[in-house]
PDB file of N, CA and C in Angstrom:
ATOM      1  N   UNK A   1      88.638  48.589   2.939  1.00  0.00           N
ATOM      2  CA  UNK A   1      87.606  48.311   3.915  1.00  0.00           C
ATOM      3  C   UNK A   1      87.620  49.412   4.964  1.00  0.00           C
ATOM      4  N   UNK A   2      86.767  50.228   5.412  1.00  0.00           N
ATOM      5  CA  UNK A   2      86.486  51.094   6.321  1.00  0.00           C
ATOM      6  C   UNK A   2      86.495  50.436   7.602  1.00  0.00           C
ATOM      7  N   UNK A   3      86.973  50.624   8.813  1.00  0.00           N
ATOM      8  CA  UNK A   3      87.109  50.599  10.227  1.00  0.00           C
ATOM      9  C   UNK A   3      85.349  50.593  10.468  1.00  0.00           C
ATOM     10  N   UNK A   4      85.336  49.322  11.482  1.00  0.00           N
ATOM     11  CA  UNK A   4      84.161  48.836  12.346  1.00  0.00           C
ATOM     12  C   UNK A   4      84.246  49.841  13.103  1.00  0.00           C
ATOM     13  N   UNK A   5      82.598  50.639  13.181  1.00  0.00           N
ATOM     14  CA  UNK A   5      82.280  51.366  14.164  1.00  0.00           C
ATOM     15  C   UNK A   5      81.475  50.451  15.652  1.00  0.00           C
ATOM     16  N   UNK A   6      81.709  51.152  16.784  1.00  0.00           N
ATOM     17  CA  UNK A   6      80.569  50.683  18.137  1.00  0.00           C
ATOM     18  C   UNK A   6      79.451  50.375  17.349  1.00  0.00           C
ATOM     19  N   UNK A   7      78.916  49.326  17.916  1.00  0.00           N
ATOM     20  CA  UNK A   7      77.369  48.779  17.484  1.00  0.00           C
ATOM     21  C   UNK A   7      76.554  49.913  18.191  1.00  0.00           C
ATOM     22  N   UNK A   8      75.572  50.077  17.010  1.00  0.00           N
ATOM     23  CA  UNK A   8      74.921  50.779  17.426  1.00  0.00           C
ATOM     24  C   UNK A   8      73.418  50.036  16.688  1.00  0.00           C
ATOM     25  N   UNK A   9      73.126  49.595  18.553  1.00  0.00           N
ATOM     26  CA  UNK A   9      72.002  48.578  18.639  1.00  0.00           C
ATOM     27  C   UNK A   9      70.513  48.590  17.736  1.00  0.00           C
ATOM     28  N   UNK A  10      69.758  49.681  17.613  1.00  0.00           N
ATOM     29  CA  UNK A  10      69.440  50.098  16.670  1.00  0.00           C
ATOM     30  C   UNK A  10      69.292  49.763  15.095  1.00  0.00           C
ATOM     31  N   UNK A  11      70.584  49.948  15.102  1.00  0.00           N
ATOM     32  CA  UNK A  11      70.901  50.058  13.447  1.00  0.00           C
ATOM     33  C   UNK A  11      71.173  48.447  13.083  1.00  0.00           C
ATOM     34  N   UNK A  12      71.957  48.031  13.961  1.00  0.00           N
ATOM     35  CA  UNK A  12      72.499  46.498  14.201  1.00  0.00           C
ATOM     36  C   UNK A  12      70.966  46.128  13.834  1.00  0.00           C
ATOM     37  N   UNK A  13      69.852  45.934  14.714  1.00  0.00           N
ATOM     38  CA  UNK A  13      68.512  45.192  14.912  1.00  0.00           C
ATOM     39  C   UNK A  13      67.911  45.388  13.600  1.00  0.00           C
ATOM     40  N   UNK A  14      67.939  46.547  12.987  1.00  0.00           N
ATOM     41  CA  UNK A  14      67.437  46.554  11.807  1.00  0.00           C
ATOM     42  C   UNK A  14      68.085  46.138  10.414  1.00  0.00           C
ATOM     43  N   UNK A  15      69.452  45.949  10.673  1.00  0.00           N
ATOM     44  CA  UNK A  15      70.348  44.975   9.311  1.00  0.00           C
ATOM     45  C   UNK A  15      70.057  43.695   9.578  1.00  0.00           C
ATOM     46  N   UNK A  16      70.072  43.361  10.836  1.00  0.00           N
ATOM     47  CA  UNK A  16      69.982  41.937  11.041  1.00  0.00           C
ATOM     48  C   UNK A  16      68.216  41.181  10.404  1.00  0.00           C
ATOM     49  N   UNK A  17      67.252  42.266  10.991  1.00  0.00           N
ATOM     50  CA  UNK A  17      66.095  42.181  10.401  1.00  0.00           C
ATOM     51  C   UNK A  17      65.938  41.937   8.746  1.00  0.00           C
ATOM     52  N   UNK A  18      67.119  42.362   7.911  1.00  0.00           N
ATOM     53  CA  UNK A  18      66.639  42.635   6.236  1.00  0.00           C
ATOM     54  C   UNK A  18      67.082  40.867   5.637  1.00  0.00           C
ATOM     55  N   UNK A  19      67.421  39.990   7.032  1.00  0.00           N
ATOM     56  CA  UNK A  19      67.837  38.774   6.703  1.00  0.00           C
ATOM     57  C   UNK A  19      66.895  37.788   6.894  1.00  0.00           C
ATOM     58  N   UNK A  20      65.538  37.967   7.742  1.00  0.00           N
ATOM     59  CA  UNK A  20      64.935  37.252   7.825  1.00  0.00           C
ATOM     60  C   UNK A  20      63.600  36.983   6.909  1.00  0.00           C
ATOM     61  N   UNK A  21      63.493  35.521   6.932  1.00  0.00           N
ATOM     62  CA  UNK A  21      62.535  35.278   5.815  1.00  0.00           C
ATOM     63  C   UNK A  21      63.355  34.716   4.585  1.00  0.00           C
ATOM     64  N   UNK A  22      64.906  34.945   4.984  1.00  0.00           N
ATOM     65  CA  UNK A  22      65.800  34.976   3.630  1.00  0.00           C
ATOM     66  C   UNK A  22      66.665  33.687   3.970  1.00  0.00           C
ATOM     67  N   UNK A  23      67.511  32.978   2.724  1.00  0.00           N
ATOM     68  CA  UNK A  23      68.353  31.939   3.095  1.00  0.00           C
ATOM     69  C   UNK A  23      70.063  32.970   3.066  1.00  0.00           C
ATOM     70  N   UNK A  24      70.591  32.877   4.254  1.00  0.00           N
ATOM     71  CA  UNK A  24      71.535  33.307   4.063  1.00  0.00           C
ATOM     72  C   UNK A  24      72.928  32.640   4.831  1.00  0.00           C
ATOM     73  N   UNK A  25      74.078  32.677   4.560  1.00  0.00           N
ATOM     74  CA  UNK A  25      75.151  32.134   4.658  1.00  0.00           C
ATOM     75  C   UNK A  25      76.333  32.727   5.782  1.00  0.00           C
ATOM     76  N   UNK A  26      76.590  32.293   6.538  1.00  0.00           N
ATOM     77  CA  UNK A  26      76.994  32.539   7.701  1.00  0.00           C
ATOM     78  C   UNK A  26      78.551  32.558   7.999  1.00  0.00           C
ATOM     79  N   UNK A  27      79.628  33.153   8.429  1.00  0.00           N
ATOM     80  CA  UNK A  27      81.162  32.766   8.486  1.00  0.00           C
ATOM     81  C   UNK A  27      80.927  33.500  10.124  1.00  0.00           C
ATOM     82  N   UNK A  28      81.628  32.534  11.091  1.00  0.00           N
ATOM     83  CA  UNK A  28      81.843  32.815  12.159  1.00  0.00           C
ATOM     84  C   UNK A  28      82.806  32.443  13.017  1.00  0.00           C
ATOM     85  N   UNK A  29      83.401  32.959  13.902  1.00  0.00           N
ATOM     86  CA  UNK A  29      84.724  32.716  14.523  1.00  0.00           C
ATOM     87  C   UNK A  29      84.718  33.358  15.831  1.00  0.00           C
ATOM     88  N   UNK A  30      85.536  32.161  16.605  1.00  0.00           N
ATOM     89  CA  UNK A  30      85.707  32.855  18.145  1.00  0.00           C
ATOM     90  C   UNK A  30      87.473  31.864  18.507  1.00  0.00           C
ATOM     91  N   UNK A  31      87.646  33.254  18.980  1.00  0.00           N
ATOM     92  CA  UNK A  31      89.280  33.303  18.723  1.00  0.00           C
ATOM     93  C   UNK A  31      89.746  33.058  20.648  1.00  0.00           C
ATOM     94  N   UNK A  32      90.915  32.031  21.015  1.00  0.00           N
ATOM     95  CA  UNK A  32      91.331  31.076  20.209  1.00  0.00           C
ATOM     96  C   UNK A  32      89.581  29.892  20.036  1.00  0.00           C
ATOM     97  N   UNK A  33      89.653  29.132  19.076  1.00  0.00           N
ATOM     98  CA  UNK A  33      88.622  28.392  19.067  1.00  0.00           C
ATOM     99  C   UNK A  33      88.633  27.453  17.534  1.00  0.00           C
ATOM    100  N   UNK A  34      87.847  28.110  17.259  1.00  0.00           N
ATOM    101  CA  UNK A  34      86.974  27.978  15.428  1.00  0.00           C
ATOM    102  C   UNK A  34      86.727  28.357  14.546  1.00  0.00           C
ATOM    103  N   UNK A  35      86.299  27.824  13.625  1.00  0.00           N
ATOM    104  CA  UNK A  35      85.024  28.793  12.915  1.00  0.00           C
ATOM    105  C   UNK A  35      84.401  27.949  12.016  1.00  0.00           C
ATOM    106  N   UNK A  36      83.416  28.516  11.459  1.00  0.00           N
ATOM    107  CA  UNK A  36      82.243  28.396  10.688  1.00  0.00           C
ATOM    108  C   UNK A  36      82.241  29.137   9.255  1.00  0.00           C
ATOM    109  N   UNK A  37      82.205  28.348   8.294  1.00  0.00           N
ATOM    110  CA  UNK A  37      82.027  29.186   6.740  1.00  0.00           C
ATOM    111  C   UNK A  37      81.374  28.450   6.246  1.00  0.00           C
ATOM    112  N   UNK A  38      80.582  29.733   5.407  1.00  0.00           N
ATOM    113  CA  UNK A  38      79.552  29.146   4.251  1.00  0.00           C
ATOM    114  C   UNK A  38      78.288  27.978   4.903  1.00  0.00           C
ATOM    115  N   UNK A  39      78.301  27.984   6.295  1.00  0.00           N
ATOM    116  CA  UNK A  39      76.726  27.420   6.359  1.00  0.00           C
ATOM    117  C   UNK A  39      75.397  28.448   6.421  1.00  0.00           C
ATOM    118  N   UNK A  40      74.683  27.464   5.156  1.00  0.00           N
ATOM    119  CA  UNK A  40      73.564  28.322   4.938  1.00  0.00           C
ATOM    120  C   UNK A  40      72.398  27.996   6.004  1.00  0.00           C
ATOM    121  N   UNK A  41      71.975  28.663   6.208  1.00  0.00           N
ATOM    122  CA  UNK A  41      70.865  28.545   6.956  1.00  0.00           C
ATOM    123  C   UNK A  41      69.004  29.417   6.677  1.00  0.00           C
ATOM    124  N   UNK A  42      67.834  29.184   6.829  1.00  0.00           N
ATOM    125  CA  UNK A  42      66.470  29.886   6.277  1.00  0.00           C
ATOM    126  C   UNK A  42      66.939  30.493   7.912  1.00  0.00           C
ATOM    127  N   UNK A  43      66.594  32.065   7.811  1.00  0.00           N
ATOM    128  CA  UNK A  43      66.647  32.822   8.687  1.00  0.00           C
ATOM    129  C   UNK A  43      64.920  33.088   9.443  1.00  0.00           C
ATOM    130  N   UNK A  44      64.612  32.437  10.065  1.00  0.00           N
ATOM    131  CA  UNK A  44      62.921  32.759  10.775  1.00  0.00           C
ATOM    132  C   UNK A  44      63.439  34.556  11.366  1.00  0.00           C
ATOM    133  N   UNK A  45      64.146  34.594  12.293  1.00  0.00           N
ATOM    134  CA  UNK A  45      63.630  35.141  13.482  1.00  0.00           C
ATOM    135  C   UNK A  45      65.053  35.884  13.884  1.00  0.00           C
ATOM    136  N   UNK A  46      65.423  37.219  14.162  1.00  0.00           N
ATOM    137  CA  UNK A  46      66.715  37.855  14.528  1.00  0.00           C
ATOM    138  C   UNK A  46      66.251  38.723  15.742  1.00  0.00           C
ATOM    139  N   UNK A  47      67.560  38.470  16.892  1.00  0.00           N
ATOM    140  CA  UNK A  47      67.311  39.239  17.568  1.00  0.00           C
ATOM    141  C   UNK A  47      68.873  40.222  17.890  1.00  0.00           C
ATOM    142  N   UNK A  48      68.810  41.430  18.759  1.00  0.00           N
ATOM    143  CA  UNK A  48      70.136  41.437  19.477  1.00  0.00           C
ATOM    144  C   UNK A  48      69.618  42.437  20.846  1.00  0.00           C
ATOM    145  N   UNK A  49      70.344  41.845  22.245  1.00  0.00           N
ATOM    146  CA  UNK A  49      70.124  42.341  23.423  1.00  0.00           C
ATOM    147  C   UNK A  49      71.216  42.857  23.712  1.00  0.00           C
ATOM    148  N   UNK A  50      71.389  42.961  25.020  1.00  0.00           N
ATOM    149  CA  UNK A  50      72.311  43.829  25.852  1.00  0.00           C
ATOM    150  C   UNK A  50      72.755  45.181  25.540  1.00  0.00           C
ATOM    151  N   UNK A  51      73.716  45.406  26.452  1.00  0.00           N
ATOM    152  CA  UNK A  51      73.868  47.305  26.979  1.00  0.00           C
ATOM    153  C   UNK A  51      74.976  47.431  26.545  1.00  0.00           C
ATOM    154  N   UNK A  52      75.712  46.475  25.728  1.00  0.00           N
ATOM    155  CA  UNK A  52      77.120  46.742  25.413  1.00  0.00           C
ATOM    156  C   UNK A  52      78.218  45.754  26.460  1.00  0.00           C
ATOM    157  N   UNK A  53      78.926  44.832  25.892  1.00  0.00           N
ATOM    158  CA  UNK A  53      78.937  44.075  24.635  1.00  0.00           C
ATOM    159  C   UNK A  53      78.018  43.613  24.433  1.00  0.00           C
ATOM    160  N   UNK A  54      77.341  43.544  23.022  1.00  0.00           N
ATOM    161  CA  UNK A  54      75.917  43.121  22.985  1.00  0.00           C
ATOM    162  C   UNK A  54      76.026  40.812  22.295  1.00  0.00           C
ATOM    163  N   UNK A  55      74.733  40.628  21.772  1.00  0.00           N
ATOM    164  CA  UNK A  55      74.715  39.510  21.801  1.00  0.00           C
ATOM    165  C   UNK A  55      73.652  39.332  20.984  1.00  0.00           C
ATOM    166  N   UNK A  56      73.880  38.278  19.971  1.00  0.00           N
ATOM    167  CA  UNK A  56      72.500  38.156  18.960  1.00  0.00           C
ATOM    168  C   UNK A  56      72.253  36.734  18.421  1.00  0.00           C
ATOM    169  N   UNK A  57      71.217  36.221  18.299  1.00  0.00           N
ATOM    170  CA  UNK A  57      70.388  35.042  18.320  1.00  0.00           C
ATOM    171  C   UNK A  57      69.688  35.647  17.041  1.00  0.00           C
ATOM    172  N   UNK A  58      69.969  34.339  15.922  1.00  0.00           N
ATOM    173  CA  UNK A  58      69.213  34.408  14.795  1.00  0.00           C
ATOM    174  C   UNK A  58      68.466  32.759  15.495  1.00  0.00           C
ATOM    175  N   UNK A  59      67.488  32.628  14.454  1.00  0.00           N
ATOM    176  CA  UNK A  59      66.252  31.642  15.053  1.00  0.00           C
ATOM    177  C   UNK A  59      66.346  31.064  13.462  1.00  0.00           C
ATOM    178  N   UNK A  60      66.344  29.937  13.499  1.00  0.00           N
ATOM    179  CA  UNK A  60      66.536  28.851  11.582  1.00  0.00           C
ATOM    180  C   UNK A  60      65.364  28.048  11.616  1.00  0.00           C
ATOM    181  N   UNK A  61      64.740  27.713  10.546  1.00  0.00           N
ATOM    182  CA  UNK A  61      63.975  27.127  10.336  1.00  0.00           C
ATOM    183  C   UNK A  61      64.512  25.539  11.351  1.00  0.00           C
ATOM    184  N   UNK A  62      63.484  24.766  10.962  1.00  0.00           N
ATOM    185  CA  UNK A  62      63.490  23.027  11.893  1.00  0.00           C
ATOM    186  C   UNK A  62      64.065  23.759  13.183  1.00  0.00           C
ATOM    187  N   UNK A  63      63.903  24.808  13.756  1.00  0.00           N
ATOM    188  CA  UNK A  63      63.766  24.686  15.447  1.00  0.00           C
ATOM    189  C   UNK A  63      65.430  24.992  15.511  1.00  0.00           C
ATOM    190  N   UNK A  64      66.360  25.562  14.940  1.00  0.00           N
ATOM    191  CA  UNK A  64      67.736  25.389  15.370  1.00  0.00           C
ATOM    192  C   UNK A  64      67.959  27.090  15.872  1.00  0.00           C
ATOM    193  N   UNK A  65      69.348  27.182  16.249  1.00  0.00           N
ATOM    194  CA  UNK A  65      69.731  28.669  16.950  1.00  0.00           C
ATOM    195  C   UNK A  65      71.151  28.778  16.906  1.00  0.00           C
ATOM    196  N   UNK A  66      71.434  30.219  16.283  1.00  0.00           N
ATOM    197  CA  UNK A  66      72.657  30.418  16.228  1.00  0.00           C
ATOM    198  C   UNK A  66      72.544  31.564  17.171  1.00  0.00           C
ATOM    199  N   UNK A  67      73.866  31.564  18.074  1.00  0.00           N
ATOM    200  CA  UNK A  67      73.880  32.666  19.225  1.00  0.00           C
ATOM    201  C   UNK A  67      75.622  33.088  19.128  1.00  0.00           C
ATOM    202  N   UNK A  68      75.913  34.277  19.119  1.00  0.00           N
ATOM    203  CA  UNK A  68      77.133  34.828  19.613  1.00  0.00           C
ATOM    204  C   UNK A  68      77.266  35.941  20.591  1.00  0.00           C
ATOM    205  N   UNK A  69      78.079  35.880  21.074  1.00  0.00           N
ATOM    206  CA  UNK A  69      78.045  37.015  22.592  1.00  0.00           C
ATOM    207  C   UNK A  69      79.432  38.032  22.868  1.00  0.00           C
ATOM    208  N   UNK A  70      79.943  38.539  23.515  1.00  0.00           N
ATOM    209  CA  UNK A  70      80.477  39.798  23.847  1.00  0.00           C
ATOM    210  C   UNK A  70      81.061  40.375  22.054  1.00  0.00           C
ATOM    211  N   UNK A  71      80.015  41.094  21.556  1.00  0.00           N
ATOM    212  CA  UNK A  71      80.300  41.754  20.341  1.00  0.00           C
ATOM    213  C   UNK A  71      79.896  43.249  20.860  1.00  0.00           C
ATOM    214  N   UNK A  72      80.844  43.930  19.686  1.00  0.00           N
ATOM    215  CA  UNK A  72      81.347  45.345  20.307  1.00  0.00           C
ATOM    216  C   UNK A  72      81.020  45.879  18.778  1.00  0.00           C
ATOM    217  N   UNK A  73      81.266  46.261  17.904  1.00  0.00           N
ATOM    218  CA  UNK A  73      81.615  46.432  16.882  1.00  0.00           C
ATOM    219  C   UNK A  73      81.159  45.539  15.623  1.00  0.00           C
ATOM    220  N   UNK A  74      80.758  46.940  14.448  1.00  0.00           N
ATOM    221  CA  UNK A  74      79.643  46.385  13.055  1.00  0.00           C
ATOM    222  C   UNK A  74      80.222  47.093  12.094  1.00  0.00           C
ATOM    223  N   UNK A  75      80.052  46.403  10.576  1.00  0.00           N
ATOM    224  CA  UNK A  75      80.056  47.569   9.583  1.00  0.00           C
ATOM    225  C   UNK A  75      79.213  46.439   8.296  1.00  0.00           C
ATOM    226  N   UNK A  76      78.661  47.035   7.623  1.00  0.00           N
ATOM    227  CA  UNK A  76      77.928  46.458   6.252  1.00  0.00           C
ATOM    228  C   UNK A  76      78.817  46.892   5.441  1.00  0.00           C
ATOM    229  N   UNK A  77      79.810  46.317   4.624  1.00  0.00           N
ATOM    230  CA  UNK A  77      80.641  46.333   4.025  1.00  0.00           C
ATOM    231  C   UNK A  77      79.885  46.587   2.493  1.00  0.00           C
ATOM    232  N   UNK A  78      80.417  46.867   0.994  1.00  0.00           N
ATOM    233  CA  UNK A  78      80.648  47.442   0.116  1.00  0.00           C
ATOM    234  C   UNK A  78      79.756  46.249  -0.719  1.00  0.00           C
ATOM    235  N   UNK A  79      79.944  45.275  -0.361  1.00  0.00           N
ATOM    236  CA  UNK A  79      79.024  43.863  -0.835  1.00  0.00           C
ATOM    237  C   UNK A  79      77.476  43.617   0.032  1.00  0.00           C
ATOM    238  N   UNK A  80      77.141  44.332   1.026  1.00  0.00           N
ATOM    239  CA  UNK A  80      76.175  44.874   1.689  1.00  0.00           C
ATOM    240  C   UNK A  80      75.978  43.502   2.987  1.00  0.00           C
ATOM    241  N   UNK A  81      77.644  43.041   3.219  1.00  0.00           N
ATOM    242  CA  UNK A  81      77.247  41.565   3.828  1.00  0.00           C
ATOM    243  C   UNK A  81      77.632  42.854   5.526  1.00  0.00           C
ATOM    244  N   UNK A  82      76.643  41.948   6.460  1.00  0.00           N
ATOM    245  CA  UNK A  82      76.685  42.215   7.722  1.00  0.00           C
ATOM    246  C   UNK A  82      77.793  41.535   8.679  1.00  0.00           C
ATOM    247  N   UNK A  83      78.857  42.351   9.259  1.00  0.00           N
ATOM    248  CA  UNK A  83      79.880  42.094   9.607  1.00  0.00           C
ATOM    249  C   UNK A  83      79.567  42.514  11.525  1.00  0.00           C
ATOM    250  N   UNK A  84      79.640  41.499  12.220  1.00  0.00           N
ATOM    251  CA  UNK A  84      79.893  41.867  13.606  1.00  0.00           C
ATOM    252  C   UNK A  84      80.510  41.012  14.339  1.00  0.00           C
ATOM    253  N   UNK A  85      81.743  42.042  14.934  1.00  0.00           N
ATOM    254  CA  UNK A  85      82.944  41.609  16.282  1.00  0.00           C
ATOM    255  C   UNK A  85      82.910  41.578  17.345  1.00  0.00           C
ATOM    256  N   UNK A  86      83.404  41.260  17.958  1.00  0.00           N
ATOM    257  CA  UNK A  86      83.787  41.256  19.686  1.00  0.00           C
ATOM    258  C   UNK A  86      85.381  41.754  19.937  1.00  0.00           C
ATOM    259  N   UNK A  87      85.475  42.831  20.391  1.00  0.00           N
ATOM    260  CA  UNK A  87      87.121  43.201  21.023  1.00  0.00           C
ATOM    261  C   UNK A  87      86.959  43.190  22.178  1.00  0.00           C
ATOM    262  N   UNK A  88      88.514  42.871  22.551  1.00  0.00           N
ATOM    263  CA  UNK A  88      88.472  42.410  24.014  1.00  0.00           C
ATOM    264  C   UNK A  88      88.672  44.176  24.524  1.00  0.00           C
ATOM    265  N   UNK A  89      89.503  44.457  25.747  1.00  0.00           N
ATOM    266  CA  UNK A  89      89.757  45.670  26.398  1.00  0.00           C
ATOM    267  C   UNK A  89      90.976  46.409  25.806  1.00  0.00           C
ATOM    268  N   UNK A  90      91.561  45.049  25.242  1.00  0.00           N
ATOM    269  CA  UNK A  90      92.997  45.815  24.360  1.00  0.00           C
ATOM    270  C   UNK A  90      93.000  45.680  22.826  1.00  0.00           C
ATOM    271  N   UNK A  91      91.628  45.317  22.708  1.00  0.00           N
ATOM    272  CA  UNK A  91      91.256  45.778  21.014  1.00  0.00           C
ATOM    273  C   UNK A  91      91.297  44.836  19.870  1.00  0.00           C
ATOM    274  N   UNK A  92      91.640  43.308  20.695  1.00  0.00           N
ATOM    275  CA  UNK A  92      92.075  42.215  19.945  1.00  0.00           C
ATOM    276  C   UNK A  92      91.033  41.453  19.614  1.00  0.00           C
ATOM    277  N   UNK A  93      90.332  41.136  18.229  1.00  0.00           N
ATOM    278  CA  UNK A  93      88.659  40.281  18.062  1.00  0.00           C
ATOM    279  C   UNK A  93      89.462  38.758  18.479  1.00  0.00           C
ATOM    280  N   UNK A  94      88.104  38.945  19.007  1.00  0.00           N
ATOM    281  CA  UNK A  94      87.831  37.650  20.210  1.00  0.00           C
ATOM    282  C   UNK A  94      86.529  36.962  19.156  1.00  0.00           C
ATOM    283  N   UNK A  95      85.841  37.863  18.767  1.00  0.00           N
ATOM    284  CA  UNK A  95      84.550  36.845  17.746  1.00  0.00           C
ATOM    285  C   UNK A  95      84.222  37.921  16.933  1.00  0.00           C
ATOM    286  N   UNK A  96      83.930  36.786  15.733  1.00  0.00           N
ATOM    287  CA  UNK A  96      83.062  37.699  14.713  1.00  0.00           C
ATOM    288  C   UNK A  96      82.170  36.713  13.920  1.00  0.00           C
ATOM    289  N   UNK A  97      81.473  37.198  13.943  1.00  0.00           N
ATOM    290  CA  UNK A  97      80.182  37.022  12.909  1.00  0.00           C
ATOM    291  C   UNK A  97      79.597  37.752  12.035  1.00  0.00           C
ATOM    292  N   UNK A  98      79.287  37.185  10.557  1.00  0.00           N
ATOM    293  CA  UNK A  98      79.109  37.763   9.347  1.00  0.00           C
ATOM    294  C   UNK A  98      77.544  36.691   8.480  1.00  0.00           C
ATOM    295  N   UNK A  99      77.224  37.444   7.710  1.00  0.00           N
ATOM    296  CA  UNK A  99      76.145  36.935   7.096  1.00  0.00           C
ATOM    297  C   UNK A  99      76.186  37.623   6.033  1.00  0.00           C
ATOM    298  N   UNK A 100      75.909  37.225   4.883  1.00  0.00           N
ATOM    299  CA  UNK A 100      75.409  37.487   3.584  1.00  0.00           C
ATOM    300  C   UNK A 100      74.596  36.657   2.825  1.00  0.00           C
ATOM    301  N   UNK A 101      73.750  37.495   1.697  1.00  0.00           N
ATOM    302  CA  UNK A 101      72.974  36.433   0.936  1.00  0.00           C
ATOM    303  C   UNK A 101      73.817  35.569  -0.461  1.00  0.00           C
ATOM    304  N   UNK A 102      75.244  35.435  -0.341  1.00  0.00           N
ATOM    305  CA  UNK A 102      75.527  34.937  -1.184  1.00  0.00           C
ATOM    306  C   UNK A 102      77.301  33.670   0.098  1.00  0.00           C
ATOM    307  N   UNK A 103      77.586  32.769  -0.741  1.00  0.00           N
ATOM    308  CA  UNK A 103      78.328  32.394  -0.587  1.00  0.00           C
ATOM    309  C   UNK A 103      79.400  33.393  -0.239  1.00  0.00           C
ATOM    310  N   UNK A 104      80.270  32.913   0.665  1.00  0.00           N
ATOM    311  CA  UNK A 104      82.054  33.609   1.079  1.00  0.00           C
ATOM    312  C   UNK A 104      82.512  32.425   0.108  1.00  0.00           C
ATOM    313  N   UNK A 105      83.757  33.406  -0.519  1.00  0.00           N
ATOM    314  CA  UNK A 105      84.540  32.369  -1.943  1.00  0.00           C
ATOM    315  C   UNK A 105      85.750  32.177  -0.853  1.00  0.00           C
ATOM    316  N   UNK A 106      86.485  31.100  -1.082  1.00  0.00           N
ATOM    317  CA  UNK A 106      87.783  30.575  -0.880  1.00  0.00           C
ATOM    318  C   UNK A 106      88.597  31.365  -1.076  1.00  0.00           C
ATOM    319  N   UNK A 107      89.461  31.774  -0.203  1.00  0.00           N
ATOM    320  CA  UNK A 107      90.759  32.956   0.171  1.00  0.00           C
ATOM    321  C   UNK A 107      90.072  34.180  -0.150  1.00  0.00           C
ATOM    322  N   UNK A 108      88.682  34.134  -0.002  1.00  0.00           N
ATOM    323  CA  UNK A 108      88.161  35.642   0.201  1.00  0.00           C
ATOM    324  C   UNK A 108      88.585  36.315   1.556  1.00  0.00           C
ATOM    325  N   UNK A 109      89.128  37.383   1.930  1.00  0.00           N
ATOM    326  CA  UNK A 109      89.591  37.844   3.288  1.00  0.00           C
ATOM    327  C   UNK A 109      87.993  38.508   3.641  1.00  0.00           C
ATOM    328  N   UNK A 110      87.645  37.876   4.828  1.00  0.00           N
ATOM    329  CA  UNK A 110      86.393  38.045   6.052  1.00  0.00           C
ATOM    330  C   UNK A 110      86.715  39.018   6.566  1.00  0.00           C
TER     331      UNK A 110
END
């Protein structure tokens, strides 16, 4: 796996864009906390704001919203799934969020 580069907002807005319209599957985590695997969701509507750490709001069909916030760091991995983190000041992910159009398998490493 190649090292997450700085988001680069841009590029971010337009991967996130190749998801909408599409049903795709979600793994997410915010550290200490939770997470989220394998919920699928119909993607309406993607956005991402801020100046760094940035923050992005996908929009789901029946009116719902997925939102994550201080993310730093992206890479589209080799399976073409969209991978984005949050590091804190000493480099430790605090959140990440991922999407692909296929299921995450069991003891697949995220």
């Amino acid at each position: 796996m190649k090292p997450l580069q700085k988001i680069d907002k841009k590029a971010v807005g337009l991967a996130l864009e190749t998801y909408q319209g599409q049903k795709a599957y979600i793994h997410a985590e915010v550290i200490p906390g939770g997470f989220l695997r394998n919920i699928s969701v119909q993607i309406i509507q993607t956005y991402i704001a801020g100046d760094g750490p940035y923050r992005i709001a996908l929009r789901t069909e029946n009116e719902g919203w997925i939102r994550m916030e201080n993310l730093t760091d992206y890479e589209i991995d080799e399976q073409g799934r969209l991978l984005i983190a949050g590091h804190d000041d000493q480099g430790r992910i605090m959140t990440a969020f991922e999407l692909s159009l296929k299921p995450f398998l069991f003891g697949e490493e995220v």
